[in-house]
C-alpha atoms as a PDB file:
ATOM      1  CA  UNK A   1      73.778 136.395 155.396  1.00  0.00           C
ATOM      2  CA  UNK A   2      76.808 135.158 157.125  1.00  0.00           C
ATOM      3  CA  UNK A   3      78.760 137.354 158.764  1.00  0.00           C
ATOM      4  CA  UNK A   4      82.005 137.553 160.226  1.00  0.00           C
ATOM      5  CA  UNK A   5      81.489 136.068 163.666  1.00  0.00           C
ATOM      6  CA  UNK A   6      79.608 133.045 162.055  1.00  0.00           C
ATOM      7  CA  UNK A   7      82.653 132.097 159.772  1.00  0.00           C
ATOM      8  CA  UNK A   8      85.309 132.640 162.459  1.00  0.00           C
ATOM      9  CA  UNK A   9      83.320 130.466 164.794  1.00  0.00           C
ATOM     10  CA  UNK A  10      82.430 127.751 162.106  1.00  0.00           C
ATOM     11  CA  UNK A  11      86.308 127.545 160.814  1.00  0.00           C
ATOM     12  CA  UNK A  12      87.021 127.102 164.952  1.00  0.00           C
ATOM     13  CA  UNK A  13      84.726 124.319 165.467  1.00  0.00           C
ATOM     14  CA  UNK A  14      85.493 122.762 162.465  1.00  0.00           C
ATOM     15  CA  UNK A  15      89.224 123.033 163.576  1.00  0.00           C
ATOM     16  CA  UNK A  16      89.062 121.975 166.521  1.00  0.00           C
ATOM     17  CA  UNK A  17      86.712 118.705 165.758  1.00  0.00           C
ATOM     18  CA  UNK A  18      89.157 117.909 163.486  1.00  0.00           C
ATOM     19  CA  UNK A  19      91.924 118.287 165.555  1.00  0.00           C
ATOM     20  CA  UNK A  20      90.090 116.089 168.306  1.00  0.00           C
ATOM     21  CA  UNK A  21      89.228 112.768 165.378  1.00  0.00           C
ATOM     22  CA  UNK A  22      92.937 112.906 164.022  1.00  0.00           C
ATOM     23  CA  UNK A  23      94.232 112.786 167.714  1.00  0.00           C
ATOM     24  CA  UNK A  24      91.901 110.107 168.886  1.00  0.00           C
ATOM     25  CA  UNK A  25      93.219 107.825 165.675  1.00  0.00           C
ATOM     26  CA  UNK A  26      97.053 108.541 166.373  1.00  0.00           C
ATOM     27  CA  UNK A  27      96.901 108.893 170.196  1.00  0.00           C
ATOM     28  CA  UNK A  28      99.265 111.680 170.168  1.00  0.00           C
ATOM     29  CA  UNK A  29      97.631 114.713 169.626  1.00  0.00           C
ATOM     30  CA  UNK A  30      95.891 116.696 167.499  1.00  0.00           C
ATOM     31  CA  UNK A  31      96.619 116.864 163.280  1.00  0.00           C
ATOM     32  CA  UNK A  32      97.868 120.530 162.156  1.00  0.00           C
ATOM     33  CA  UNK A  33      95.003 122.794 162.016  1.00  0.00           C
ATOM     34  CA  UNK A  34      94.047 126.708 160.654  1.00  0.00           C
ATOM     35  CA  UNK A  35      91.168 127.459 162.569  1.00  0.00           C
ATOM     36  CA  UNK A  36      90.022 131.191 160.696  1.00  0.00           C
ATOM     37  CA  UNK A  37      90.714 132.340 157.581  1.00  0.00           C
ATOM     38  CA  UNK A  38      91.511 136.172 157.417  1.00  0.00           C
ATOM     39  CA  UNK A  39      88.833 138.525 157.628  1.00  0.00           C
ATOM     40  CA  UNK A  40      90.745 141.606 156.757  1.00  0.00           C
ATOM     41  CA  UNK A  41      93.826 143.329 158.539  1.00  0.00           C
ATOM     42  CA  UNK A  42      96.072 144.869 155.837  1.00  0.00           C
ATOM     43  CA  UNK A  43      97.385 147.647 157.526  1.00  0.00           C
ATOM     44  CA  UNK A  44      98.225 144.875 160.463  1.00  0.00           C
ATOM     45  CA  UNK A  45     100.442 142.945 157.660  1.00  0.00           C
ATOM     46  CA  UNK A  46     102.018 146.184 156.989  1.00  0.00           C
ATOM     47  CA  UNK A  47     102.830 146.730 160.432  1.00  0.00           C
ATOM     48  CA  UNK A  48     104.353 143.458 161.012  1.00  0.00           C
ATOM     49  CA  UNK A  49     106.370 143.155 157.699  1.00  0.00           C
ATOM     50  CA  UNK A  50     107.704 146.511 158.655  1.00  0.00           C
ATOM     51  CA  UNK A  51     108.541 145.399 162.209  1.00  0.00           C
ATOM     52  CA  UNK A  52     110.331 141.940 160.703  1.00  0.00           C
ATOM     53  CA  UNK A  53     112.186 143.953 158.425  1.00  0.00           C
ATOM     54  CA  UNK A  54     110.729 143.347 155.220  1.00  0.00           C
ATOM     55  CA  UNK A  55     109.185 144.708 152.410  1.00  0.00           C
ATOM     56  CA  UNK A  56     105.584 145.321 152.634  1.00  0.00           C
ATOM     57  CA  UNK A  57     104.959 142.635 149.756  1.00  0.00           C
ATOM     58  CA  UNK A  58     105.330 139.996 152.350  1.00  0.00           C
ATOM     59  CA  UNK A  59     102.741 137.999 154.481  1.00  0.00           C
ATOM     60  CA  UNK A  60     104.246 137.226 158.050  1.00  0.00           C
ATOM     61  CA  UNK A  61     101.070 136.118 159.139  1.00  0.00           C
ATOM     62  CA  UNK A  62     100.442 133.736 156.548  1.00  0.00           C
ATOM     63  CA  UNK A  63     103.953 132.653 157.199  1.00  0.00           C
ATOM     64  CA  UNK A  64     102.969 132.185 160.551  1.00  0.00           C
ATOM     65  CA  UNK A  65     100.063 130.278 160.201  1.00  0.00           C
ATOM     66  CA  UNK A  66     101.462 128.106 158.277  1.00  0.00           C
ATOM     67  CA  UNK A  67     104.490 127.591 159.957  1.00  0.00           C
ATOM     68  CA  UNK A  68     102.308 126.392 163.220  1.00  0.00           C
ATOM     69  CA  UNK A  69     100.160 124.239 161.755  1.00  0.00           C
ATOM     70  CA  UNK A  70     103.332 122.253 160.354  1.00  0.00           C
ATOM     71  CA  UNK A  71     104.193 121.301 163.993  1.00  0.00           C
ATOM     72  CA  UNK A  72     100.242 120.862 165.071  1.00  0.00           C
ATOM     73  CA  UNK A  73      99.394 124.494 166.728  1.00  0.00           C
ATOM     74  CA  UNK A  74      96.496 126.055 165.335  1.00  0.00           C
ATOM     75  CA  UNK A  75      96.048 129.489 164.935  1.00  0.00           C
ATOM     76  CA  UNK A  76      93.396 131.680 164.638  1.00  0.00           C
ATOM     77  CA  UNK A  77      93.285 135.067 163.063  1.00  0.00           C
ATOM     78  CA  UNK A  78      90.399 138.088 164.202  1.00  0.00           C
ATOM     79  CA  UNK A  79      90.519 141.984 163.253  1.00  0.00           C
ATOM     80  CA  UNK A  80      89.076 143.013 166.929  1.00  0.00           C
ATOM     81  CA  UNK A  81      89.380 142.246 170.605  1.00  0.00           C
ATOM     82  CA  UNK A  82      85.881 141.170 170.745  1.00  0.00           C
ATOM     83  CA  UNK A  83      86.661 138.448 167.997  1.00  0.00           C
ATOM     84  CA  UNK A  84      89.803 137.136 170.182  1.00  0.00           C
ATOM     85  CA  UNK A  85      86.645 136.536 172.873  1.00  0.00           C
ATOM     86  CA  UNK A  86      84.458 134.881 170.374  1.00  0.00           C
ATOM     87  CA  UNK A  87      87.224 131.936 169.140  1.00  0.00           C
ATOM     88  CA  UNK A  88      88.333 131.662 173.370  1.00  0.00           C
ATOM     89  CA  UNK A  89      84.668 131.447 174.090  1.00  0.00           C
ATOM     90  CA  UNK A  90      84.247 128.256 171.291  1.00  0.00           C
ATOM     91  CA  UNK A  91      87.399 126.642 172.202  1.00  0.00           C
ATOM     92  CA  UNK A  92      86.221 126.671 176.108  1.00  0.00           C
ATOM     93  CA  UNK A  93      82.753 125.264 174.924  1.00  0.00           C
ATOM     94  CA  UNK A  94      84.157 123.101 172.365  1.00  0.00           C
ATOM     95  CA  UNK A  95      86.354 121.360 174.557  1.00  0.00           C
ATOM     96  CA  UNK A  96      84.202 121.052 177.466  1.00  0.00           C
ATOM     97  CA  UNK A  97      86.642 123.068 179.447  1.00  0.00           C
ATOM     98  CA  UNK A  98      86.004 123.291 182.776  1.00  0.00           C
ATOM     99  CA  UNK A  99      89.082 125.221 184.810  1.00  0.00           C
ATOM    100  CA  UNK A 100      90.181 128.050 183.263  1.00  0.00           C
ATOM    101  CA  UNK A 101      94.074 130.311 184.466  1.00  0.00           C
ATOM    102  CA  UNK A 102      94.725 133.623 182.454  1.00  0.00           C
ATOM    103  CA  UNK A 103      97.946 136.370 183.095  1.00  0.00           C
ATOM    104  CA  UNK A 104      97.745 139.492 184.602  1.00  0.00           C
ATOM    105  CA  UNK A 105      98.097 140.500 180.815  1.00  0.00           C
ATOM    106  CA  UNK A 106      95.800 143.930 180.259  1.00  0.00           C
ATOM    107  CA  UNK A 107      94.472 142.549 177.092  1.00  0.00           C
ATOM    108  CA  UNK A 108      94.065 138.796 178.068  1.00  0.00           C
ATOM    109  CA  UNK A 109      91.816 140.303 181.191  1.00  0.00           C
ATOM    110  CA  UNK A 110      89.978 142.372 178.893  1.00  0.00           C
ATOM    111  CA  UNK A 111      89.470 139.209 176.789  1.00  0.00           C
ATOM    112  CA  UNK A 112      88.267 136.875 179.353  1.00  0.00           C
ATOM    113  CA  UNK A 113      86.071 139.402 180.625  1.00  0.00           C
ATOM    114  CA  UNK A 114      83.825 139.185 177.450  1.00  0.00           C
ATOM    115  CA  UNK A 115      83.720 135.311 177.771  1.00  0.00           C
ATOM    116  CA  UNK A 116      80.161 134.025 178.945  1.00  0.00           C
ATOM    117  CA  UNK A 117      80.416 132.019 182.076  1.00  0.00           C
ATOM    118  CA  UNK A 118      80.234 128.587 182.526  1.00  0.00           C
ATOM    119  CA  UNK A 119      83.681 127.877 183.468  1.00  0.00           C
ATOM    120  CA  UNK A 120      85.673 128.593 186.544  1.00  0.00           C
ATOM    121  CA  UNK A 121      88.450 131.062 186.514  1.00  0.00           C
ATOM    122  CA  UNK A 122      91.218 130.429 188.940  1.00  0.00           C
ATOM    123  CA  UNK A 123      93.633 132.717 190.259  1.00  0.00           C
ATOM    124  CA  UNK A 124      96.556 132.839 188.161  1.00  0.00           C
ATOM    125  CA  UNK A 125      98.342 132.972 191.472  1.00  0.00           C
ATOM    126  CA  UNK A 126      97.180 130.468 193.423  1.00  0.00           C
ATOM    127  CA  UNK A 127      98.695 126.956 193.571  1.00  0.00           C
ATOM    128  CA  UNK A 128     100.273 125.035 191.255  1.00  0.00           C
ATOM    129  CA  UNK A 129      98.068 122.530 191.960  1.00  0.00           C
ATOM    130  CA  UNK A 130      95.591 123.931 191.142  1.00  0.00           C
ATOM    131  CA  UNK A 131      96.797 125.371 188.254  1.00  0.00           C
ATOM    132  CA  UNK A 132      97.706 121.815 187.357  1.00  0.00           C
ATOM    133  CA  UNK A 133      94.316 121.346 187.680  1.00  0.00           C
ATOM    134  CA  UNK A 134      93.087 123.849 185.077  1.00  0.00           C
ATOM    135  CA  UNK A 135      91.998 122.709 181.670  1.00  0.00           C
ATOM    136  CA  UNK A 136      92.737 125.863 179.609  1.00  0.00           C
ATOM    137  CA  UNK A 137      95.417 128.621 180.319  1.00  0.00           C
ATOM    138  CA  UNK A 138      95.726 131.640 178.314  1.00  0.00           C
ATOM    139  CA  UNK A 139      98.435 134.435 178.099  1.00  0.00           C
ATOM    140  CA  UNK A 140     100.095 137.125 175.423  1.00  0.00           C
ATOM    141  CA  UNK A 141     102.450 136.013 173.651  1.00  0.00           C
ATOM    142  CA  UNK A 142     105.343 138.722 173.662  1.00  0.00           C
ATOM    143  CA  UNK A 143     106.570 137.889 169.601  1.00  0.00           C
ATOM    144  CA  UNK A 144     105.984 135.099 167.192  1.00  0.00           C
ATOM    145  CA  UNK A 145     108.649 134.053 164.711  1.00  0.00           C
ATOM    146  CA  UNK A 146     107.265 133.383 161.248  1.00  0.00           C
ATOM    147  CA  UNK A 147     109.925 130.805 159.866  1.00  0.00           C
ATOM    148  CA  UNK A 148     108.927 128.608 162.653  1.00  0.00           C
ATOM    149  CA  UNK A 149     105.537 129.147 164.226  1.00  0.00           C
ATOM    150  CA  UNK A 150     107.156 129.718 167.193  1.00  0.00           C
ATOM    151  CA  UNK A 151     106.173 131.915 169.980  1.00  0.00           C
ATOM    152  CA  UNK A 152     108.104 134.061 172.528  1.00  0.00           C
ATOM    153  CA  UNK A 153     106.823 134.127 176.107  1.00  0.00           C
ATOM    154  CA  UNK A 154     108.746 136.929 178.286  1.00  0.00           C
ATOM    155  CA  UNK A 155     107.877 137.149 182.135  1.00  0.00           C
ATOM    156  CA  UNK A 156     109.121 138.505 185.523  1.00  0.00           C
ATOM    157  CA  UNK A 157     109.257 142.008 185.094  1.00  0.00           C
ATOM    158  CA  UNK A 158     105.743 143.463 185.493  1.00  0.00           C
ATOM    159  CA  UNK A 159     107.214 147.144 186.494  1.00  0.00           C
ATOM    160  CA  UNK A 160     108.793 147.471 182.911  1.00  0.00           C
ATOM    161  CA  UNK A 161     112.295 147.954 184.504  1.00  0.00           C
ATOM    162  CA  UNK A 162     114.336 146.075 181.686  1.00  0.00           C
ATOM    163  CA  UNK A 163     112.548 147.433 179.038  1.00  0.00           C
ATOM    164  CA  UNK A 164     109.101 146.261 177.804  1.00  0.00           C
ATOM    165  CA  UNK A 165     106.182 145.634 180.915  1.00  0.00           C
ATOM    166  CA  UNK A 166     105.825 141.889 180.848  1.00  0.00           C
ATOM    167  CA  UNK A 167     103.960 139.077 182.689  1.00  0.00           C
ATOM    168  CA  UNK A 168     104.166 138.078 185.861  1.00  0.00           C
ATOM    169  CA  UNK A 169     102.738 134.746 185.516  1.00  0.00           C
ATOM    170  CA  UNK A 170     104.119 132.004 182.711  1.00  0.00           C
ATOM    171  CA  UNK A 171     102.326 128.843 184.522  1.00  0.00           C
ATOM    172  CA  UNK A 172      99.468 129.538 183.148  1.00  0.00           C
ATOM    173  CA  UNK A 173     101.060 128.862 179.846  1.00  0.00           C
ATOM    174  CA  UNK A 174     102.953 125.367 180.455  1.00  0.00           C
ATOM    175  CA  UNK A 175     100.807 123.528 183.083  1.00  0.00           C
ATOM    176  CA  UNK A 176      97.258 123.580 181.874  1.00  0.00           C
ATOM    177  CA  UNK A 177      96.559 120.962 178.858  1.00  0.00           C
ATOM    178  CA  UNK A 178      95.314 123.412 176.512  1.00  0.00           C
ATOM    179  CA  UNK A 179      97.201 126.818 176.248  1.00  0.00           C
ATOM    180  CA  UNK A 180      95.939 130.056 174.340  1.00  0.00           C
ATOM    181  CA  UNK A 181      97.969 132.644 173.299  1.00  0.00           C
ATOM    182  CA  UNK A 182      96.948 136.377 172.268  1.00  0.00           C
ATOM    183  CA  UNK A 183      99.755 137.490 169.374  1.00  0.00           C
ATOM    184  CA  UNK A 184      99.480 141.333 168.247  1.00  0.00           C
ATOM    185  CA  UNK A 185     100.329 140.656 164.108  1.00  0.00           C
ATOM    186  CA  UNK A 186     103.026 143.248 165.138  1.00  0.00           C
ATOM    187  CA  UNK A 187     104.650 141.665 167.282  1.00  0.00           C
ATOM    188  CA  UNK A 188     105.336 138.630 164.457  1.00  0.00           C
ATOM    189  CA  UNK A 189     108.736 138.767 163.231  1.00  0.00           C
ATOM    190  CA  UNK A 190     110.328 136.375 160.260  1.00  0.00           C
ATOM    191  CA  UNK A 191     113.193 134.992 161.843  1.00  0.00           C
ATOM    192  CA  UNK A 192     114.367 133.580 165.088  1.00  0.00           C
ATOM    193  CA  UNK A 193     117.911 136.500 164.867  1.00  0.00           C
ATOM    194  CA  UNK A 194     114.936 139.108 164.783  1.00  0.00           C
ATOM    195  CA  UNK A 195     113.355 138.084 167.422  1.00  0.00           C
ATOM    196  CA  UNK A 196     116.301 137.122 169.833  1.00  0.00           C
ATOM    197  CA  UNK A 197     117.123 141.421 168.946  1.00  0.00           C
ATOM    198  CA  UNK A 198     113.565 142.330 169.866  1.00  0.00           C
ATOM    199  CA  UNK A 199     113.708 140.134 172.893  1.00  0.00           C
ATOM    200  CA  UNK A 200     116.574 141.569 174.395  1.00  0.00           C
ATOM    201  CA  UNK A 201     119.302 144.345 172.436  1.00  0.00           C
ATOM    202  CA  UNK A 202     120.740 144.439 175.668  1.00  0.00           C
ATOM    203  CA  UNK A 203     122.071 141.827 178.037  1.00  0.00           C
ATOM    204  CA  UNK A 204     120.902 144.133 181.277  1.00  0.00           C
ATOM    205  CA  UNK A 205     117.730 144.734 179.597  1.00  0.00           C
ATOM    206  CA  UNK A 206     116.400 140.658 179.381  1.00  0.00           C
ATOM    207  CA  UNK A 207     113.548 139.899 180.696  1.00  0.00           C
ATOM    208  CA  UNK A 208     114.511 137.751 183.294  1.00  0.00           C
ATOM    209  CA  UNK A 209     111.933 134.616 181.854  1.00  0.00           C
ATOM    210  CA  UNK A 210     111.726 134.002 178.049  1.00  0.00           C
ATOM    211  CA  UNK A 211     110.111 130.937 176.813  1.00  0.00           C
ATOM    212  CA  UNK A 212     110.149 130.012 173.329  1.00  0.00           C
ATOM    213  CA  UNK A 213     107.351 127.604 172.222  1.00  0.00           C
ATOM    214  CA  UNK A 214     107.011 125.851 168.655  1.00  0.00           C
ATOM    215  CA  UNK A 215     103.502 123.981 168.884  1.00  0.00           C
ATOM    216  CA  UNK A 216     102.500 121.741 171.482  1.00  0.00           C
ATOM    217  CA  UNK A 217     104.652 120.134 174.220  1.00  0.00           C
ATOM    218  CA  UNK A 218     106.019 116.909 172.291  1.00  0.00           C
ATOM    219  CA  UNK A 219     109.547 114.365 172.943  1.00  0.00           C
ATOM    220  CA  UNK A 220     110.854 111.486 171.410  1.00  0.00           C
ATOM    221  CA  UNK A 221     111.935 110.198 174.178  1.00  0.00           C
ATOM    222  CA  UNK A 222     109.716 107.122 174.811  1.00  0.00           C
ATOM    223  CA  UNK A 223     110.948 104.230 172.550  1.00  0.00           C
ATOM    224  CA  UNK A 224     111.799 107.160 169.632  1.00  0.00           C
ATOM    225  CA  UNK A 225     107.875 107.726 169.300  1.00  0.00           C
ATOM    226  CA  UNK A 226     106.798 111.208 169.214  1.00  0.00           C
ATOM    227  CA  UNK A 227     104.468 111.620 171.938  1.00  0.00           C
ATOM    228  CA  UNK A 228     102.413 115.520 172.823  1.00  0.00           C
ATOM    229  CA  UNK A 229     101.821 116.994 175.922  1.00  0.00           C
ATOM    230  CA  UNK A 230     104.640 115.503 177.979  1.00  0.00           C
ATOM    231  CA  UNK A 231     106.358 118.411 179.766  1.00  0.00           C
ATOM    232  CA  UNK A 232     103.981 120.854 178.787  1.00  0.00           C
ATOM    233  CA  UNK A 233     100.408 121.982 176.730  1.00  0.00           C
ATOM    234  CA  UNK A 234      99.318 119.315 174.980  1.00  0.00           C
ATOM    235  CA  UNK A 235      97.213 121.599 172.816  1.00  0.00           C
ATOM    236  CA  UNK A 236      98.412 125.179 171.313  1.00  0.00           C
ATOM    237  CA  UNK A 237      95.970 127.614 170.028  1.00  0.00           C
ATOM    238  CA  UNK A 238      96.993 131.275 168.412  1.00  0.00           C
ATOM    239  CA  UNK A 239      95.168 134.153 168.518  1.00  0.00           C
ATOM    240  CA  UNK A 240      96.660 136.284 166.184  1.00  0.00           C
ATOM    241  CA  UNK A 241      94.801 139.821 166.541  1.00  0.00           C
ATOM    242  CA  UNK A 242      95.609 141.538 162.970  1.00  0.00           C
ATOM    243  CA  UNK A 243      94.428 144.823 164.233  1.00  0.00           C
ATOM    244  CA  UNK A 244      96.969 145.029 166.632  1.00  0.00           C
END
């Protein structure tokens, strides 16, 4: 019987080999993707509808997902921590990663930690050349915005002094190729006015980094082409953890 963990990880590898055959063609990245279909979580939707401000009826995540494989993220959606090592661990071995950067994040540690070897983890920090050098970085992602697929990055304030404990490290999410994210379904909110409030009620209570990241790295720059990965990931992967 199939279970769980042999869906999640068939709907990654499927992802992500499609991702890989649609970038090859174009040359600029991979095609939108939805790497796991949901495997439960209702009381997670609750949660996050409540924390957006809307009536339980609604589907943030759904909203979400969609929303970032529009502009070529792909997410992936587990009910346990242990899942969120399972899609990391087929991503690393799907994409032959060899270098890998997390956070100082308590959760992303916990998730590497159940990741079978096979890959170097750097110090997230070392130097930024060698973090240049990693293939894969992965961080939390502080909120994601459902109208957009976006994803809010906060950072500098480890003791908590502004407000909410945050990262020290936000390399590890713009330098490596390939970045994944860990997104509690809580933390997803439905517009960008809701999260700019959640990110910061306060002027003197900012974090004093916050990122905001709709898919992959990508500018028009060059001759009006659209071109990924420029000045930043050229991959984005989503781990949205619906029991959280």
């Amino acid at each position: 019987m199939e279970t769980d963990r042999d869906r999640i990880l068939a709907d990654v590898r499927r992802a992500l080999a499609s991702a890989r055959t649609e970038g090859k063609r174009r040359g600029h990245g991979p095609a939108p993707a939805t790497a796991a279909r949901s495997v439960g979580g209702d009381s997670a939707r609750e949660s996050a509808a409540t924390h957006a401000g809307e009536s339980t009826d609604a589907d943030p995540i759904t909203d979400f997902q969609s929303a970032l494989d529009a502009v070529q993220g792909v997410c992936h959606r587990v009910t346990s921590d242990s899942g969120a090592a399972e899609v990391l661990q087929a991503i690393i071995s799907d994409l032959g990663v060899r270098r890998v950067v997390r956070s100082d994040d308590e959760l992303v540690i916990d998730v590497v930690e159940e990741v079978v070897g096979g890959f170097e983890l750097l110090d997230p920090d070392g130097d930024r050349s060698a973090l240049l050098e990693c293939d894969l970085g992965i961080s939390r992602a502080t909120l994601g915005v459902a109208e957009h697929g976006t994803i809010v990055m906060t950072s500098g304030d480890a003791a908590g002094d502004r407000g909410r404990t945050t990262e020290r490290q936000r390399l590890v999410a713009l330098l490596p190729e390939t970045h994944v994210a860990l997104l509690a379904a809580s933390d997803i909110v439905s517009t960008w006015d809701l999260a700019l409030e959640a990110a910061g009620p306060e002027r003197s209570r900012l974090a004093p980094t916050i990122t905001f990241a709709t898919g992959p790295s990508r500018t028009a720059d060059i001759e009006l082409e659209l071109v990924l990965g420029v000045h930043g990931p050229r991959h984005q992967h989503v781990v949205v953890l619906e029991h959280r």
